[in-house]
Each structure stands twice: as structure tokens, then as C-alpha cells.
Protein backbone atom coordinates (compact mmCIF):
# COMPACT_ATOMS: atom_id res chain seq x y z
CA UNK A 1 17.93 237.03 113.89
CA UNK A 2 19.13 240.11 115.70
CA UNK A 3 20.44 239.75 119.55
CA UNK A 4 18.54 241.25 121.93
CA UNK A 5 19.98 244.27 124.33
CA UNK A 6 20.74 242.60 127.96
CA UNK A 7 18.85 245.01 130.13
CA UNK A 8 15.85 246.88 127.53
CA UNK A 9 15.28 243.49 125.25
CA UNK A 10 15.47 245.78 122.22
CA UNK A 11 17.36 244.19 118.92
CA UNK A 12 20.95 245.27 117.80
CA UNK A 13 21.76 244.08 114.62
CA UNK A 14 25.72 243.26 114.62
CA UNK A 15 26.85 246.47 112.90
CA UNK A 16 25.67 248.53 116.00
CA UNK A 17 22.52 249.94 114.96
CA UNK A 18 19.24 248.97 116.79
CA UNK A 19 15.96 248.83 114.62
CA UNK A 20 14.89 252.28 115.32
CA UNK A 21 17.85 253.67 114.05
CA UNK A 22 19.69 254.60 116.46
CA UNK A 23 23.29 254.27 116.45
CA UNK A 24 25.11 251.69 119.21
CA UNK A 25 28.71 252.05 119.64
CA UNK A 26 30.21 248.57 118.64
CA UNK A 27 32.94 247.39 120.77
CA UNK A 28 35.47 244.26 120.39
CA UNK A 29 32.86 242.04 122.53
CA UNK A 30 29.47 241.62 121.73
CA UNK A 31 28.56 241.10 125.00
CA UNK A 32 30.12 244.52 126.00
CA UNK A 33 28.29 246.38 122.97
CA UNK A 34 24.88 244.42 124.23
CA UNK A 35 25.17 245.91 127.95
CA UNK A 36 26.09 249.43 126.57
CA UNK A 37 23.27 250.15 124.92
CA UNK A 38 20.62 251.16 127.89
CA UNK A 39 21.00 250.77 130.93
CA UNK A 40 23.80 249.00 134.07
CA UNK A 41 26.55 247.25 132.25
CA UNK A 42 26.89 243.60 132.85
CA UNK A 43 29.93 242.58 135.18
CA UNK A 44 32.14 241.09 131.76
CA UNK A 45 35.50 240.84 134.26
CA UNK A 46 34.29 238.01 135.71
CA UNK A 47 32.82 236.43 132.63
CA UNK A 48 35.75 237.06 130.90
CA UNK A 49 38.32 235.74 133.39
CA UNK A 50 36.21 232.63 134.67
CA UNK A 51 37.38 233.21 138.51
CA UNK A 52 33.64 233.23 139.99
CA UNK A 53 30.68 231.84 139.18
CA UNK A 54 28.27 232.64 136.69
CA UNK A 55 25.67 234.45 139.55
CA UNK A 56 28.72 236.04 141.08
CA UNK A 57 29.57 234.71 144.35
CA UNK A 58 33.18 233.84 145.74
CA UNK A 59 34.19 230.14 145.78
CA UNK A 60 33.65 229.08 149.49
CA UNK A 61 35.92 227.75 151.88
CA UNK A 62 37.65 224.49 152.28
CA UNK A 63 36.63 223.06 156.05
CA UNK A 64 39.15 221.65 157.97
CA UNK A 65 38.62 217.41 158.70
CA UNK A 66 38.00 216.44 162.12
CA UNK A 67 39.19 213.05 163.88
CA UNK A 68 36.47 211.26 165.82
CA UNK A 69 37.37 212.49 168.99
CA UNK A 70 36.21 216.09 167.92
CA UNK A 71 39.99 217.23 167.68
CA UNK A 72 41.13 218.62 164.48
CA UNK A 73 43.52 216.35 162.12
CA UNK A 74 46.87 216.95 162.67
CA UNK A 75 48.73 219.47 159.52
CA UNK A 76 51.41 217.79 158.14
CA UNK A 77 54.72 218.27 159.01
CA UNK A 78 56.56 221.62 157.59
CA UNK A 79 59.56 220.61 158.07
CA UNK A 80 62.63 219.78 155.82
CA UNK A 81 60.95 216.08 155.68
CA UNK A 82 57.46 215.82 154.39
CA UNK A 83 55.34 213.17 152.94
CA UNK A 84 54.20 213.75 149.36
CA UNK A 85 51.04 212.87 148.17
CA UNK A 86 52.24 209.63 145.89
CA UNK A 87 53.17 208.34 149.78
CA UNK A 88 56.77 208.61 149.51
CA UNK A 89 59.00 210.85 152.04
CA UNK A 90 60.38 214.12 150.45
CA UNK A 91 63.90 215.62 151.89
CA UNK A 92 64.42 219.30 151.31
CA UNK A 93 68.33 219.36 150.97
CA UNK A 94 70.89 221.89 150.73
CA UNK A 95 74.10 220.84 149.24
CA UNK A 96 77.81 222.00 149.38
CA UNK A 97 79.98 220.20 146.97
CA UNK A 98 83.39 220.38 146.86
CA UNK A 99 84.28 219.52 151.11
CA UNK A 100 86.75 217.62 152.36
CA UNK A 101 84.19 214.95 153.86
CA UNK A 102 80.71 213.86 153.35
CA UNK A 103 78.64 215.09 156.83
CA UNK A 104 75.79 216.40 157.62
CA UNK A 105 76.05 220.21 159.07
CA UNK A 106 72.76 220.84 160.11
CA UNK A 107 69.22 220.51 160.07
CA UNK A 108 67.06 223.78 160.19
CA UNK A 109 63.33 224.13 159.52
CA UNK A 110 63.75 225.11 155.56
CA UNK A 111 66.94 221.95 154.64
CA UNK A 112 69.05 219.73 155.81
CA UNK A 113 72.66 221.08 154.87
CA UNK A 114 74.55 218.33 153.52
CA UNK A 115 78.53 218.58 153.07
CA UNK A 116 79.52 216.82 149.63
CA UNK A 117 83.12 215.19 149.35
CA UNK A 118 82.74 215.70 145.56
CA UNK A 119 83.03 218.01 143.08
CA UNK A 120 79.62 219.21 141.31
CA UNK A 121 81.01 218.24 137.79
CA UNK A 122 79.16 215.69 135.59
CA UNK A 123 76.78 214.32 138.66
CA UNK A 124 79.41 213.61 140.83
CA UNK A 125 77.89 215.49 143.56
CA UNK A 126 74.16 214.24 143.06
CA UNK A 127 76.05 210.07 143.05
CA UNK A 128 77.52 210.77 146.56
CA UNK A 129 74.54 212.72 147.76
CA UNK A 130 72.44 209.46 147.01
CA UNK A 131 75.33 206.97 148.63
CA UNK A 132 75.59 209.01 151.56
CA UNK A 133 72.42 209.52 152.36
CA UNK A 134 71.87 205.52 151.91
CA UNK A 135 74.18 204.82 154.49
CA UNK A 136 73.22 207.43 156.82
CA UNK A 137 69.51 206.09 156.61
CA UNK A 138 70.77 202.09 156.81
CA UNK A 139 68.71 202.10 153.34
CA UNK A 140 69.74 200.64 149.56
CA UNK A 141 70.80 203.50 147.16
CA UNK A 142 67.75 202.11 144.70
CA UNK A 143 65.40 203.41 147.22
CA UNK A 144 66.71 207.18 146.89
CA UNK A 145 66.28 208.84 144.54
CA UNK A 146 67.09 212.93 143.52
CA UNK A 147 63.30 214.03 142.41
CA UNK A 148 64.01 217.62 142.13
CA UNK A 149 67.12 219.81 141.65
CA UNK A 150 69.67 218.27 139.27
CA UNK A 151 72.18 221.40 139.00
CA UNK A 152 71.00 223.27 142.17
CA UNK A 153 72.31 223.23 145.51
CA UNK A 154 68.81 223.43 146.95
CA UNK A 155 67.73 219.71 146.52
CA UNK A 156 64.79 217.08 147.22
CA UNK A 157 66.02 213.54 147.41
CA UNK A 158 62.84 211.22 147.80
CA UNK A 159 62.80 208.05 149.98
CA UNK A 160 60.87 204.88 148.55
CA UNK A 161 60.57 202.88 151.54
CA UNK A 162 58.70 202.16 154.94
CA UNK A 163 59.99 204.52 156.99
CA UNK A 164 57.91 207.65 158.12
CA UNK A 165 58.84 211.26 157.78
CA UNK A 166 59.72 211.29 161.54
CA UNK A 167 62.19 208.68 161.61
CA UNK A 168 64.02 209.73 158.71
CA UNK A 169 64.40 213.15 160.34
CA UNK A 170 65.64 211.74 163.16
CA UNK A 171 67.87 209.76 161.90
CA UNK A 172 69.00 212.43 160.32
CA UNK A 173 69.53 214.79 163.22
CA UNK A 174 71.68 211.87 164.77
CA UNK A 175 73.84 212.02 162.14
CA UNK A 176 74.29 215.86 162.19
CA UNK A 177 75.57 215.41 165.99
């Protein structure tokens, strides 16, 4: 059974010839060397690459949720403390090992910059990142943890507990002074 041409219906065997003998140029997809034969080529991009749908329209639009009131949700905060979506809170930390004392220097929209009073040789640094943090957030050093970031200053410690993302930022804003 021979294919049939996509736009005329005619048969092309698969060595490029139709059954009138004419010759079809044969290319590496069938599909391609169907559409060639007579007549507008069929769109294989987005066949090939699966980013639209098979009758060729875009993917639509997420819509934004609405609270009962007929205000939009609130966006979550982007901020150096977020919530993730397991329900945990997420700290975007910069570190400096190797200071003289353990302090927080700042908070800006992107980190919190965290001074280390430890070298960053075998995990020292990431130990008293975790202890300090514990006792700047009156928390247990079980319920930190460093998710992200193991031999990079730019860090996310995540927080297992109760607290929301606003109270652990400021919290930690009081400690930066």
C-alpha cells in the first residue's frame, strides 16, 4: 500500500516515484517528501518540534485567580524569603566565610548577606551557617537545613517549621541592625 500525497491524494511509492512515473524528490522525512510533491507544503516545524498543537494555534494564557472579594490574589513574595511549593520557607543567602564574627550585614531584595566566622574548608562554613541562623531565628538546628548551594557562596537554607516567610524576614532584618 502506497501513501497518498497530502494535498493531490495521488500515491508515492517510498522510493519517490508516483504511479504515473513521475519522479518525486525523496527527502529524510516522509512527511516532507509527501507535501513536496504538488502543491503548499505542510507546516513540519511544528510537527516536528511538538510546541503547538496539532491544528496550529498557540497555547493560551494562564488567568490570574481572584479572591472572593473581586480583588486579585496576592503574588508571592520576591523577596530573599519565599515559600516553596512543598510549604517550607526558602532563604536566598549570600555567604562570606572566613570573618572575624558571625553577623548578618544586610538584607537586600536578591540575599541576605551573612558574615561566616569560619573558614569554607570541609563544611565548616555551611555547620555555622546552620547554627547561626538557628539562634538568630530562636529555632533547633534540625529544622534548617542547606537545600541548595553546598560549595557556593550564593546559598538557600530552608526552614521546616511554623513560621511564615514574613516573620522569618523580619527577624532577620532585626538581627542585621
Amino acid at each position: 500500500m502506497f501513501p497518498r500525497c497530502v494535498s493531490c491524494s495521488q500515491r508515492v511509492c517510498s522510493a519517490g516515484i508516483n504511479l504515473s512515473g513521475e519522479f518525486v524528490p525523496v527527502l529524510s522525512r516522509r512527511l516532507t517528501a509527501l507535501s513536496r510533491h504538488r502543491g503548499p507544503a505542510v507546516p513540519a516545524v511544528s510537527r516536528q518540534t511538538g510546541r503547538y498543537s496539532r491544528d496550529g494555534n498557540m497555547p493560551r494564557k494562564e488567568k490570574t485567580q481572584v479572591r472572593a472579594g473581586g480583588q486579585p490574589a496576592a503574588a508571592e513574595p520576591s523577596g530573599p524569603v519565599t515559600r516553596d511549593k512543598s510549604g517550607c520557607v526558602s532563604v536566598a543567602v549570600h555567604a562570606k566565610p572566613g570573618s572575624k564574627h558571625s553577623s548578618i550585614t544586610g538584607v537586600s531584595p536578591d540575599a541576605v548577606d551573612v558574615a561566616i566566622a569560619a573558614p569554607p574548608t570541609d563544611g565548616e562554613a555551611n555547620a555555622e551557617l546552620i547554627r547561626f541562623l538557628a539562634e538568630v531565628l530562636d529555632l533547633k538546628k534540625s529544622h534548617i537545613s542547606l537545600d541548595k548551594g553546598c560549595r557556593s557562596r550564593d546559598k538557600v537554607i530552608r526552614v521546616d517549621s511554623a513560621m511564615s516567610p514574613e516573620e522569618v524576614l523580619r527577624k532577620l532584618r532585626e538581627a542585621a541592625g
